[in-house]
Protein backbone atom coordinates (compact mmCIF):
# COMPACT_ATOMS: atom_id res chain seq x y z
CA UNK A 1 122.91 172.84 102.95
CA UNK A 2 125.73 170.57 102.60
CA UNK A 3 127.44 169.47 99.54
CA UNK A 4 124.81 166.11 99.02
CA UNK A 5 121.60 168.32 99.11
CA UNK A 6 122.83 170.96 96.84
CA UNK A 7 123.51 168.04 94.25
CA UNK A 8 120.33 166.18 94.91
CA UNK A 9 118.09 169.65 95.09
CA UNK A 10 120.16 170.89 91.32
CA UNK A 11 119.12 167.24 89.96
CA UNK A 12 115.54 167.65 90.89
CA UNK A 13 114.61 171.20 89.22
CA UNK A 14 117.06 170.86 86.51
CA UNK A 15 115.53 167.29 85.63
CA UNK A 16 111.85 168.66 86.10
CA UNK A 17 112.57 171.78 83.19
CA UNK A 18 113.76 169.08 80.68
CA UNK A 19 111.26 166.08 80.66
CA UNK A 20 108.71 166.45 78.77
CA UNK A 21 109.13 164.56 75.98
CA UNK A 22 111.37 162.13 77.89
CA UNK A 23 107.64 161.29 80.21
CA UNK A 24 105.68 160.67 76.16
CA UNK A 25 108.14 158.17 75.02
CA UNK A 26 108.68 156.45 78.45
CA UNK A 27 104.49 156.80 79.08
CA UNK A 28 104.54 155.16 76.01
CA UNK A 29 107.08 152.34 77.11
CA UNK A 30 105.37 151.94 80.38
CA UNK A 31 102.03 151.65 78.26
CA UNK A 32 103.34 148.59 75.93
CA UNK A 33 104.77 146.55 78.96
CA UNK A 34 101.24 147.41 80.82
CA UNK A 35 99.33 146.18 77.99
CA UNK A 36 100.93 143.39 77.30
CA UNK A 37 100.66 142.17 81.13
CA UNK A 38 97.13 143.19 81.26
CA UNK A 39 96.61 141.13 78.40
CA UNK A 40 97.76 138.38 79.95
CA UNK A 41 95.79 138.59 82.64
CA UNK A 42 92.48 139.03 81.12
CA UNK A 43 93.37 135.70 79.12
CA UNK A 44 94.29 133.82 81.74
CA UNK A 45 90.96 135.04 83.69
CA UNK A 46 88.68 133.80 80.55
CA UNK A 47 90.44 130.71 80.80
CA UNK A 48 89.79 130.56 84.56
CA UNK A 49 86.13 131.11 83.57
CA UNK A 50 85.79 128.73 81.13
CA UNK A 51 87.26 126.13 83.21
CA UNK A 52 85.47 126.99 86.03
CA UNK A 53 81.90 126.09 83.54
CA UNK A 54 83.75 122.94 82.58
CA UNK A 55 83.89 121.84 85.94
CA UNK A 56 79.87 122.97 87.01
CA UNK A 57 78.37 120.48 84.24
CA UNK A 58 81.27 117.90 85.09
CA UNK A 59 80.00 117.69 88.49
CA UNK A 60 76.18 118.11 87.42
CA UNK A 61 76.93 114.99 85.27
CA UNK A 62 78.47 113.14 88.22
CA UNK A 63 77.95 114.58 91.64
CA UNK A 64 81.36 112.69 93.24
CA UNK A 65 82.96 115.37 92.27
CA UNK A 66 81.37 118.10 94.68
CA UNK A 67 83.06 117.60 97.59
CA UNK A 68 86.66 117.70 95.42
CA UNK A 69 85.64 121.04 94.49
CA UNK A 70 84.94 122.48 97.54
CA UNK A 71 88.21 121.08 98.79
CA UNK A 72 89.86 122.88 95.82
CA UNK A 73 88.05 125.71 96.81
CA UNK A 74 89.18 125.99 100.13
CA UNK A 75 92.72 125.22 99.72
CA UNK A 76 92.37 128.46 96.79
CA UNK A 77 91.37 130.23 99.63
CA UNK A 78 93.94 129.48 102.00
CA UNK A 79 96.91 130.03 99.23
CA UNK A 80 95.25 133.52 98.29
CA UNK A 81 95.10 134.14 101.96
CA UNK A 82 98.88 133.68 102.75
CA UNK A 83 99.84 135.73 99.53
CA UNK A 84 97.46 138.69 100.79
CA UNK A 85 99.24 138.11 104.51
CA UNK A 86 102.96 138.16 102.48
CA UNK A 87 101.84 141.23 100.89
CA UNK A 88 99.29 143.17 102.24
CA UNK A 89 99.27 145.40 99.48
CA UNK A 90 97.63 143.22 96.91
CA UNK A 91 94.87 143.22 99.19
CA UNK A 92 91.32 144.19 97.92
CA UNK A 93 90.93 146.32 94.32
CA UNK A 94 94.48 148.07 94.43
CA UNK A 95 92.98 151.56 93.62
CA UNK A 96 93.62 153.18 96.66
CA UNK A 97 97.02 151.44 97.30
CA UNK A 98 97.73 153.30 94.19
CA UNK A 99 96.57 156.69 95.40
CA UNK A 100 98.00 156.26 98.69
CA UNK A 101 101.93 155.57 97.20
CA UNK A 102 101.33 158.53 94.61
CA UNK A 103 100.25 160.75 97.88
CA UNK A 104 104.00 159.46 99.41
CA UNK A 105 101.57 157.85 101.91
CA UNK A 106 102.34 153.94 101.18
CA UNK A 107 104.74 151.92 100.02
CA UNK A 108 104.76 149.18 97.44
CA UNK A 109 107.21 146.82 96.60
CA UNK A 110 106.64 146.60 92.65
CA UNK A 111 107.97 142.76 91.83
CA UNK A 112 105.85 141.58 94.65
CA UNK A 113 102.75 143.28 94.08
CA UNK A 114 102.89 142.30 90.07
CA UNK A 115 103.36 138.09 90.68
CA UNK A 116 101.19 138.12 93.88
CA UNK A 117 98.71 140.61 92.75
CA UNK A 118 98.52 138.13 89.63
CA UNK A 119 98.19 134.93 90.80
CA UNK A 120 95.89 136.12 93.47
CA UNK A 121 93.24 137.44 91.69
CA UNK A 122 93.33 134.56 89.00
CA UNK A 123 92.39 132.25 91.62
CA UNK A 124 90.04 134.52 93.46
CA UNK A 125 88.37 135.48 90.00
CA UNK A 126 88.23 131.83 88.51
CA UNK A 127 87.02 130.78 91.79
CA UNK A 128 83.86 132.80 91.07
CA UNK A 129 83.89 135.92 93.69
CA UNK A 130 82.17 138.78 92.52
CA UNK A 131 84.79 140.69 91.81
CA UNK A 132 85.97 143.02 88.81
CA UNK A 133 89.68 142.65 86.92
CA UNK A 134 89.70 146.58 86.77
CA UNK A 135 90.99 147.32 90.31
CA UNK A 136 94.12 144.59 89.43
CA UNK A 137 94.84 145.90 85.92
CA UNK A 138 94.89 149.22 87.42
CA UNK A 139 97.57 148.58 90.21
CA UNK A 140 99.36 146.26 87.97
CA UNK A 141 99.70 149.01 85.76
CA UNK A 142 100.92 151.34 88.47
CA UNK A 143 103.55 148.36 89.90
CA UNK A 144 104.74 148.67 85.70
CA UNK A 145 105.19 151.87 86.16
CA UNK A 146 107.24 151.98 89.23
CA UNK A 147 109.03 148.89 88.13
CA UNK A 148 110.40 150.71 85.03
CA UNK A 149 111.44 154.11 87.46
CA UNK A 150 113.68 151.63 90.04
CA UNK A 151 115.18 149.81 87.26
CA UNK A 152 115.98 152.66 85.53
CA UNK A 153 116.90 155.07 88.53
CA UNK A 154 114.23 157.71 87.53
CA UNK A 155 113.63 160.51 90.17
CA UNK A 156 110.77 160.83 92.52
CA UNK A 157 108.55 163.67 90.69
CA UNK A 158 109.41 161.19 87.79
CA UNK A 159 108.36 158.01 89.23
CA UNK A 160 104.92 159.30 90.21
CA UNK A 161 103.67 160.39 86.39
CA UNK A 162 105.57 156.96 85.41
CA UNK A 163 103.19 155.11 88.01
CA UNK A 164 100.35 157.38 87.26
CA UNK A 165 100.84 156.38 83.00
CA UNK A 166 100.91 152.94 84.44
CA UNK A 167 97.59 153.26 86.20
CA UNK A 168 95.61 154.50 83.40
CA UNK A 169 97.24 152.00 80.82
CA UNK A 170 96.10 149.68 83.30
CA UNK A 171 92.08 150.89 82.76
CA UNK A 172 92.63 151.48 79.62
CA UNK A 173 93.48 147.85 78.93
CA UNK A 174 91.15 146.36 80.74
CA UNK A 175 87.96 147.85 79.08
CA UNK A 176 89.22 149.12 75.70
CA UNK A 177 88.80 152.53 77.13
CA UNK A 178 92.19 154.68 77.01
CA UNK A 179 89.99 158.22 77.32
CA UNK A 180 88.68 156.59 80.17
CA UNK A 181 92.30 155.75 81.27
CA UNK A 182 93.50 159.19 80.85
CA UNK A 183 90.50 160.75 82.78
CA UNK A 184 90.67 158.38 85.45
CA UNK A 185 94.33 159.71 85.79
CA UNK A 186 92.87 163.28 86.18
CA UNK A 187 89.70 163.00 87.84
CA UNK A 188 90.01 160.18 90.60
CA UNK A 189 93.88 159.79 90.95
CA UNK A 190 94.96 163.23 91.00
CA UNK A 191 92.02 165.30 91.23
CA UNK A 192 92.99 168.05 89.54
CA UNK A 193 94.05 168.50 85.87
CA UNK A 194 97.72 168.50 85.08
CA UNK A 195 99.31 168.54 81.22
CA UNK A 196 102.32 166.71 82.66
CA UNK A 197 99.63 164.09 83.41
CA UNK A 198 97.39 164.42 80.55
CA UNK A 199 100.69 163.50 78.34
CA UNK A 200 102.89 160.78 80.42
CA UNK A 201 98.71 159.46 80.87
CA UNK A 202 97.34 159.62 77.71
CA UNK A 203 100.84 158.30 75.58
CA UNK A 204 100.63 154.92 77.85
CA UNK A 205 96.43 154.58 77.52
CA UNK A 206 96.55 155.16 73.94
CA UNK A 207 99.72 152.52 73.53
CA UNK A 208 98.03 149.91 75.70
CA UNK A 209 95.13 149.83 73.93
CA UNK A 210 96.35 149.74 70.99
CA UNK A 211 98.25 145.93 72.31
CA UNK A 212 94.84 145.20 74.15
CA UNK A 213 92.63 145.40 70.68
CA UNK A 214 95.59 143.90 68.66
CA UNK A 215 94.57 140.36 71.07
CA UNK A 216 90.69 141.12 71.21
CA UNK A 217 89.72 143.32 68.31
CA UNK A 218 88.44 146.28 67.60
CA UNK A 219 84.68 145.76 69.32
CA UNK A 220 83.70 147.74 72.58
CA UNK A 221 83.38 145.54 76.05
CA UNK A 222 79.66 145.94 75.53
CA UNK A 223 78.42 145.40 72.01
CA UNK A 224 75.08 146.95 72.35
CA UNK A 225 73.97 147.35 68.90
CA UNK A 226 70.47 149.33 67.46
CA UNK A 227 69.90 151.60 70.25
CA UNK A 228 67.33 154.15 69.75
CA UNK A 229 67.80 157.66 71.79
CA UNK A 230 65.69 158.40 74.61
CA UNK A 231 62.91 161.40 73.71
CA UNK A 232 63.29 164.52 75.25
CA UNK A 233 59.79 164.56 76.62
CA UNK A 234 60.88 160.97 78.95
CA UNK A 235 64.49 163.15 80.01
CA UNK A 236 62.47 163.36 83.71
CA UNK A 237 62.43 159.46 84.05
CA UNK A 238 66.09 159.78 83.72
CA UNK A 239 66.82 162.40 86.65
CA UNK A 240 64.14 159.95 88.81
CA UNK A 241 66.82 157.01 87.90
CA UNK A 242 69.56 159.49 88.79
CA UNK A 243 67.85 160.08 91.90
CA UNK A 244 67.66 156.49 92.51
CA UNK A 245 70.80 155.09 91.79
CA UNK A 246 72.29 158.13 93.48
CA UNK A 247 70.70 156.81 96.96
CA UNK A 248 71.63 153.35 95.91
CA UNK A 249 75.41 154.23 95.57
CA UNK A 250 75.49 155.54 99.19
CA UNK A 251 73.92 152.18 100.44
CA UNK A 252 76.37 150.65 98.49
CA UNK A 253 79.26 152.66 100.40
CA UNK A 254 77.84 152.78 103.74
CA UNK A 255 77.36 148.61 103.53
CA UNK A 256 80.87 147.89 102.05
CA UNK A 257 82.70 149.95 104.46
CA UNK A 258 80.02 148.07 107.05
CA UNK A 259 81.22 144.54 105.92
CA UNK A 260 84.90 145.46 105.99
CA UNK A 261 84.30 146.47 109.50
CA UNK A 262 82.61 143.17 110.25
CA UNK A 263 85.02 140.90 109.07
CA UNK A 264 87.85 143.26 111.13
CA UNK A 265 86.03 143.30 114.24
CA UNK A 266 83.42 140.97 114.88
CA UNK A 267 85.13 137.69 112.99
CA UNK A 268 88.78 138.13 114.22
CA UNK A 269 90.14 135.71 112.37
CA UNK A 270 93.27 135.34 109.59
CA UNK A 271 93.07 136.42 106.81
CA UNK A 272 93.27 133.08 104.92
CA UNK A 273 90.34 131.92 106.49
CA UNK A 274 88.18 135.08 106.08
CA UNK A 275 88.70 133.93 102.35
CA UNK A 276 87.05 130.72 103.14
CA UNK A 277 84.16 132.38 103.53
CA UNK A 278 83.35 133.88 99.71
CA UNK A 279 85.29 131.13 98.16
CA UNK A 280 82.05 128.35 99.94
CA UNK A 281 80.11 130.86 99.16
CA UNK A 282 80.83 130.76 95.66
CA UNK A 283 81.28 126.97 95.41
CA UNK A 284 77.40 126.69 96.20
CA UNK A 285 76.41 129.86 94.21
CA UNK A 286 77.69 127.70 91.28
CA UNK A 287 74.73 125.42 91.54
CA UNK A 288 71.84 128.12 92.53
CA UNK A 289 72.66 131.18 90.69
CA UNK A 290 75.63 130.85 88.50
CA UNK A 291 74.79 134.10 86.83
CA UNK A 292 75.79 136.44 90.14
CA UNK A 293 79.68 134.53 89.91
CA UNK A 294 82.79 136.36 88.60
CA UNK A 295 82.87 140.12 87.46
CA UNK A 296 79.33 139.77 85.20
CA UNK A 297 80.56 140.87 81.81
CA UNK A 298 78.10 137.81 80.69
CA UNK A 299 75.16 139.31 83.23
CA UNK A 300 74.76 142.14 81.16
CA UNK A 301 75.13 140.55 77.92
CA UNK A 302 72.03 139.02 79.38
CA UNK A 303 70.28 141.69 80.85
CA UNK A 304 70.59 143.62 77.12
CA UNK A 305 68.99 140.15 75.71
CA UNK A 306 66.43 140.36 77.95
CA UNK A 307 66.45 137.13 79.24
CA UNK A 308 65.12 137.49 82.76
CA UNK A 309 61.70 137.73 84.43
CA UNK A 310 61.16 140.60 86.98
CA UNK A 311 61.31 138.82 89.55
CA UNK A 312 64.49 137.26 88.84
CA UNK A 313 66.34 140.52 88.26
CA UNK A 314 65.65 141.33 91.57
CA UNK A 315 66.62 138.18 92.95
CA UNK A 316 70.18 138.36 90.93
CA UNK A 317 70.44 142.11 92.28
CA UNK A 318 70.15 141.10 95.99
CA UNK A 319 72.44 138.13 95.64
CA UNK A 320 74.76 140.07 93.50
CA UNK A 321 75.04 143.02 96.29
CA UNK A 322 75.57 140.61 98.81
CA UNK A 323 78.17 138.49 97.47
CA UNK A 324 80.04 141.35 96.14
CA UNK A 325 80.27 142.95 99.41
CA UNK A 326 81.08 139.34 101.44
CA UNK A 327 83.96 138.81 98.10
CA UNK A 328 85.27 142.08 98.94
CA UNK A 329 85.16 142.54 102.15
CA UNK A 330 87.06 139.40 102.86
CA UNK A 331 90.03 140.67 101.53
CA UNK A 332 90.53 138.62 98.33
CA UNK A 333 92.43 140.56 95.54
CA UNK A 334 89.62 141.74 93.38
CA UNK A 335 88.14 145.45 92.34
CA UNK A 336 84.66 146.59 92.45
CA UNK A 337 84.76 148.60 89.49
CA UNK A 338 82.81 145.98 87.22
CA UNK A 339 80.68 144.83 90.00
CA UNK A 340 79.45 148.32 90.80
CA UNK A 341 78.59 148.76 87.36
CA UNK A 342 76.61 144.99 86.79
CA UNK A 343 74.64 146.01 89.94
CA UNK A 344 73.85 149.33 88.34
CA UNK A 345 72.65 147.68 85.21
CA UNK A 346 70.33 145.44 87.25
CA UNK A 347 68.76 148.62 88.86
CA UNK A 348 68.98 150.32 85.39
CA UNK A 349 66.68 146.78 83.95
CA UNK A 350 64.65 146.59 87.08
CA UNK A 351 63.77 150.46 86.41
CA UNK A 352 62.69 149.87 82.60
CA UNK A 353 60.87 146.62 83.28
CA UNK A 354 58.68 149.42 86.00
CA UNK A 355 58.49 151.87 83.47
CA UNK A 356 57.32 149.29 81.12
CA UNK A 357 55.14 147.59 82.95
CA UNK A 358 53.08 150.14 84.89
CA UNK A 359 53.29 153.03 83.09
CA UNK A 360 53.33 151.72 79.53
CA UNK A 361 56.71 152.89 78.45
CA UNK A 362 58.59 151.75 75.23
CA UNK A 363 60.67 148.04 75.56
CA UNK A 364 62.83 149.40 73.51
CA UNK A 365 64.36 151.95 75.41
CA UNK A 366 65.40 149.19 78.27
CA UNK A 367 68.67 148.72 77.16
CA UNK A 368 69.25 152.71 77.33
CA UNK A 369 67.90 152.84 81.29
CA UNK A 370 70.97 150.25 82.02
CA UNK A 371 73.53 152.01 80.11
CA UNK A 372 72.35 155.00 81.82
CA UNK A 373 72.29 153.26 85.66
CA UNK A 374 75.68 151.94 85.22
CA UNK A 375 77.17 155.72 84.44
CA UNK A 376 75.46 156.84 87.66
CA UNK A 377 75.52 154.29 89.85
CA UNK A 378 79.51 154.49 89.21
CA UNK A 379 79.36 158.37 89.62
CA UNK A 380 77.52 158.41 92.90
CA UNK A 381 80.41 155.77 94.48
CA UNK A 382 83.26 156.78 92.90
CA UNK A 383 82.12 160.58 92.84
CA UNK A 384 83.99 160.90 88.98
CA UNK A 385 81.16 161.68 86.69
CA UNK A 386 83.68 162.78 83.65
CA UNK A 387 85.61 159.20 83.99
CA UNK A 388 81.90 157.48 84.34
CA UNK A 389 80.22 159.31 81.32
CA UNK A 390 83.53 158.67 78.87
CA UNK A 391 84.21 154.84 80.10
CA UNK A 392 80.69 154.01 79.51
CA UNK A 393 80.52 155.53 76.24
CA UNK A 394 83.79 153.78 75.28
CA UNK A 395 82.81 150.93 76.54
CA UNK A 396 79.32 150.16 74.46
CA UNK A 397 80.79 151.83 71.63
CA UNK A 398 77.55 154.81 71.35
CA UNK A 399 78.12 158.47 71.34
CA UNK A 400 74.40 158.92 70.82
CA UNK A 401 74.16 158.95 74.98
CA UNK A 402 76.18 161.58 76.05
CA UNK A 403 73.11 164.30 77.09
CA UNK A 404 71.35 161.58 78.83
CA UNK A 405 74.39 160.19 80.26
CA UNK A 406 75.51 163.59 81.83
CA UNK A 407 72.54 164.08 83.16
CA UNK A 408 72.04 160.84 85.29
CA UNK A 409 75.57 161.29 86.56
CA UNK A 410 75.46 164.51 87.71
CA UNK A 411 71.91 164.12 89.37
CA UNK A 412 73.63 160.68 90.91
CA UNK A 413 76.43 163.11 92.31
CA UNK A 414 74.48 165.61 93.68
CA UNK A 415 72.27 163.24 95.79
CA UNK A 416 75.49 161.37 97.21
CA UNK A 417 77.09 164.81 97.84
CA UNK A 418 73.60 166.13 99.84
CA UNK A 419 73.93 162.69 101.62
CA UNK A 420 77.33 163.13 102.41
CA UNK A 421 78.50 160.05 101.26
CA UNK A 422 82.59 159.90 100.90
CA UNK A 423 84.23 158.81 97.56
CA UNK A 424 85.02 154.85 98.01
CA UNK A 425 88.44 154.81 97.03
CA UNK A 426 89.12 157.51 99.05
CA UNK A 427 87.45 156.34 102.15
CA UNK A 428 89.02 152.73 101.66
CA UNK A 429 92.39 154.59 101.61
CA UNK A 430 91.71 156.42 105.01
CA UNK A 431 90.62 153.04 106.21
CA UNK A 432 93.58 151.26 105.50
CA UNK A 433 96.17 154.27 106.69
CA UNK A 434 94.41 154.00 109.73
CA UNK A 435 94.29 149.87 109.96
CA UNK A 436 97.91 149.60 108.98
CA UNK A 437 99.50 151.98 110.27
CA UNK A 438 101.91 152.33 107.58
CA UNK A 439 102.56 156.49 106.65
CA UNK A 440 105.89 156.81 104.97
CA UNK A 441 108.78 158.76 106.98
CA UNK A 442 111.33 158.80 104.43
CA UNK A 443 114.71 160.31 104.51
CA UNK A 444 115.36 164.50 104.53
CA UNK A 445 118.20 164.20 102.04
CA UNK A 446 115.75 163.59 99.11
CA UNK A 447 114.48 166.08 97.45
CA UNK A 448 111.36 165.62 95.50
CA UNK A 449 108.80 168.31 93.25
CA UNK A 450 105.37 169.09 93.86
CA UNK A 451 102.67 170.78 91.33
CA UNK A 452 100.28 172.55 92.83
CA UNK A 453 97.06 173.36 91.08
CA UNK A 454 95.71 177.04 91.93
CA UNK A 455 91.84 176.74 91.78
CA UNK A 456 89.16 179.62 91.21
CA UNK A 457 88.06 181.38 94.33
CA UNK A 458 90.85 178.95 96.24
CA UNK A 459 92.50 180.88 98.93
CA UNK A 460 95.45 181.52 96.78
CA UNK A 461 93.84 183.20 93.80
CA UNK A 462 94.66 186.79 93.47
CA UNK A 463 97.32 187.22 96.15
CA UNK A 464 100.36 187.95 96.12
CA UNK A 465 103.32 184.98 97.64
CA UNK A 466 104.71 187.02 100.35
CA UNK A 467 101.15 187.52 101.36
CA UNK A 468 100.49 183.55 101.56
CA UNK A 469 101.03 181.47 104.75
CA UNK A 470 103.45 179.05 103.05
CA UNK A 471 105.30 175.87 104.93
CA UNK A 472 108.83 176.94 105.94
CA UNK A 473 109.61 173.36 104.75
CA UNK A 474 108.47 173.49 101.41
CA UNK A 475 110.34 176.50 98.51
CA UNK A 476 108.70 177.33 95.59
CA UNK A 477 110.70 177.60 92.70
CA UNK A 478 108.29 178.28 89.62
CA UNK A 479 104.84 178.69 88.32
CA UNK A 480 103.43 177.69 85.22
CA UNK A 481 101.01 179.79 83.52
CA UNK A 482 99.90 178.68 80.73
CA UNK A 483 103.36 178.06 78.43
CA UNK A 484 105.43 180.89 80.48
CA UNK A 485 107.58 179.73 83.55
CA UNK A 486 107.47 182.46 85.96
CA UNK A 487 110.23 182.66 88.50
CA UNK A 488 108.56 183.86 91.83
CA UNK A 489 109.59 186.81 93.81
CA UNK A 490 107.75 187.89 96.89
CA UNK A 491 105.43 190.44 94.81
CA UNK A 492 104.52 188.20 92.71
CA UNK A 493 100.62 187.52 91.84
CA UNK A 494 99.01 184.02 91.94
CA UNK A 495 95.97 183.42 89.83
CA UNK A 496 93.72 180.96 89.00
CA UNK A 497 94.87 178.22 86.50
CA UNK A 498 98.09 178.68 87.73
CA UNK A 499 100.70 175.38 88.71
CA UNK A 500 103.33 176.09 91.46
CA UNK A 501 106.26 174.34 91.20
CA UNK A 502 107.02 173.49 95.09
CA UNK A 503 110.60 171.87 95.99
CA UNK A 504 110.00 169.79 99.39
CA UNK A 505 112.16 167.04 101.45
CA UNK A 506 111.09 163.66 100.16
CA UNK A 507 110.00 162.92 103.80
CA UNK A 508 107.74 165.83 104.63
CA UNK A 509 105.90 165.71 100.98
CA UNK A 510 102.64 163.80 101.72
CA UNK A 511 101.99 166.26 104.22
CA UNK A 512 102.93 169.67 102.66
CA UNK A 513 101.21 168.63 99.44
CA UNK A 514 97.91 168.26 101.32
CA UNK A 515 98.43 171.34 102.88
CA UNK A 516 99.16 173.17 99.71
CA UNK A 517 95.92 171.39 97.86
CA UNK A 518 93.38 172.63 100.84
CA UNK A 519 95.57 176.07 99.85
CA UNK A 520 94.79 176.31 95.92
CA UNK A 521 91.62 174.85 96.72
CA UNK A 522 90.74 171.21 95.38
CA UNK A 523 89.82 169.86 99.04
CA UNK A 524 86.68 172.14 98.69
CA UNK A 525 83.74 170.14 97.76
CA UNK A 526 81.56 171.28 94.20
């Protein structure tokens, strides 16, 4: 090891014993500048909203003033089409670009993604695609994040909890949900609980909220007042709904992953015309069903007034579906995250209307079927029933739910799991490795630090190192059990709970660290 590597490999361990407390107060520096953009953005969406009403009764009042539209429209779509070809990585909800550059898998160029990322999804959102904010916030958070490591000259191991902190301030932010944000961080991006995480993660939700309720106040997303719990005796109407939505979720993967495929292979065309096609789309959805445009935070202020007919909640649900799969699939810069969760609080109203209707069920307890739809219908796509249960109970404000809650969402999960249906964000960022091409190579003379969750029953538990089929590229220079650092020596015992503390070269680390997870166990399915 020359003279450069010993220096580089010292930095790296030394730096990882001693930065705790340095990853709370930068978390918590990463969280205010994450807020504050977030903030930002969700303004300058509502403003894109609003003026987007403004200009449906201008042209109702004089009908001239169509065809400008639809040539503002289009040229929208062309502009967002040329930022998405500049930078692919704005494409779509941002999620899995996220996952993919903390997996040393992608690579994002910060600055860019930020202003494009931005400007993109204002104009796709205030257009009117069905699209959520969520997705955005969250890799706008993450771009933060990274921003603040390459300004500052942070470390690898360092960037990725600084990028992770940025993530969840992102969520966090954009619902008024910082548990959610710190979960999120555990459950979806990492898989696998780490304090490290928990801290860095829960320092920038927490301080990010705080800035996000400081501009809207101190209500929940979802202000769903004088609901009365569900009776034990109806608890079996709730796993039916679980069983539902939980089939429903997989539809919803199978077709998304469908329409990305169709606008790859069948259309063949730029991408800054594919846009064309949702942005029309929306343009004439602004005169036949308004209500299915945008993310539908004013849908379900709706639905919980009860202000449709039966039949028009299932005419909103089918045109919601399919315009949220045509806005997404076309590429525009958008998440799914709040679309997911309007369609599941269609199903959740379409459900209660049934129950009330045919088998003479309370009206009251409608509003509690949609909460309860949204938390599954989320759980069976995103397969993260903890981040589902916690960010719908932050975000209607209720703790009275959380039985009922856990019990949709795990029923949900179960049927997608027996049906085999992949995680979205996880099979979008398979999709894209394998579209684009794009898996990092790196440079040897890096050295970076893994930790390595040990899992029960995991191949690892119980055995001793020497007796492990480790990478010859990879050295393992601690574990963490519990508060005691353990230096390793070849007798040494690995148990559950445990965290190795793997040094690896900077360009062999996305695969080693997916060899060592299938090792401790978290590629095993529950």
């Amino acid at each position: 090891m020359n003279k450069v590597n010993k220096h580089n490999t010292y930095n790296t361990i030394y730096h990882w014993q001693s930065f705790r407390l340095k990853l709370i107060i930068e978390g918590i520096i990463v969280g205010a500048l994450t807020g504050l953009l977030i903030v930002s953005y969700r303004i300058t969406l509502e403003e894109a909203d609003q003026l987007r009403q403004k200009i449906s009764l201008a042209q109702l009042q004089n009908y001239k003033l169509i065809p400008i539209w639809f040539i503002i429209l289009i040229l929208g779509a062309y502009i967002v089409g040329l930022m998405v070809k500049k930078e692919p990585m704005i494409k779509g909800s941002g999620i899995p670009q996220i996952e993919g550059v903390l997996q040393r898998r992608l690579s994002m160029n910060w600055l860019s993604v930020i202003i494009l990322k931005f400007i993109g999804g204002t104009i796709a959102l205030g257009a009117g695609l069905s699209l959520g904010r969520e997705g955005p916030s969250i890799q706008l958070g993450g771009a933060v994040g990274q921003g603040f490591s390459k300004v500052l000259k942070r470390i690898k191991i360092e960037e990725k909890y600084l990028i992770t902190s940025g993530a969840s301030a992102g969520l966090a932010a954009a619902f008024n949900a910082p548990f959610a944000g710190v979960m999120f961080a555990l459950e979806e991006v990492h898989k696998h609980f780490s304090p490290l995480v928990l801290l860095s993660a829960m320092a920038a939700s927490l301080t990010s909220d705080f800035i996000s309720k400081h501009f809207f106040g101190l209500k929940p997303v979802l202000n769903i007042q004088h609901i009365s719990s569900l009776p034990l005796n109806s608890y079996g109407y709730i796993i039916l709904l679980g069983i539902i939505v939980g089939v429903f979720g997989v539809i919803y993967n199978s077709t998304l992953l469908r329409t990305l495929n169709i606008y790859d292979k069948k259309m063949g065309i730029p991408v800054q015309y594919k846009l064309m096609i949702p942005f029309v789309m929306a343009g004439v959805l602004l005169f036949i069903l308004p209500q299915v445009l945008g993310g539908g935070h004013a849908l379900i202020d709706l639905l919980i007034e009860g202000s449709f007919t039966m039949k028009m909640l299932i005419i909103i649900l089918i045109v919601k579906f399919t315009f949220s799969m045509i806005s997404f699939g076309s590429g525009a810069p958008g998440g799914i995250f709040f679309p997911l969760l309007v369609i599941g609080a269609l199903t959740g109203a379409i459900y209660g209307n049934v129950l009330v209707h045919f088998f003479s069920f309370s009206p009251e307890f409608i509003n509690n079927f949609i909460i309860l739809a949204m938390a599954g219908y989320f759980t069976s796509i995103v397969r993260a029933p903890i981040t589902g249960i916690i960010l719908i109970t932050e975000m209607t404000g209720s703790f009275t739910h959380l039985l009922s809650l856990s019990i949709v969402s795990i029923t949900a999960y179960i049927v997608a799991d027996l049906l085999k249906s992949e995680p979205i964000y996880e099979a979008l960022l398979k999709r894209q490795l394998r579209k684009d091409k794009c898996e990092l190579t790196g440079s040897s003379k890096n050295k970076i630090i893994l930790e390595i969750p040990v899992f029960l029953g995991s191949e690892m538990d119980g055995k001793m190192i020497k007796d492990l089929s480790l990478s010859t590229d990879c050295l393992l220079v601690g574990i963490r059990r519990g508060e005691d650092e353990i230096i390793p020596k070849g007798n040494t015992f690995i148990y559950s709970g445990d965290y190795l503390i793997v040094l690896v070269d900077e360009n062999k680390a996305a695969t080693i660290n997916k060899e060592l997870l299938k090792l401790g166990g978290t590629s095993r399915s529950i």
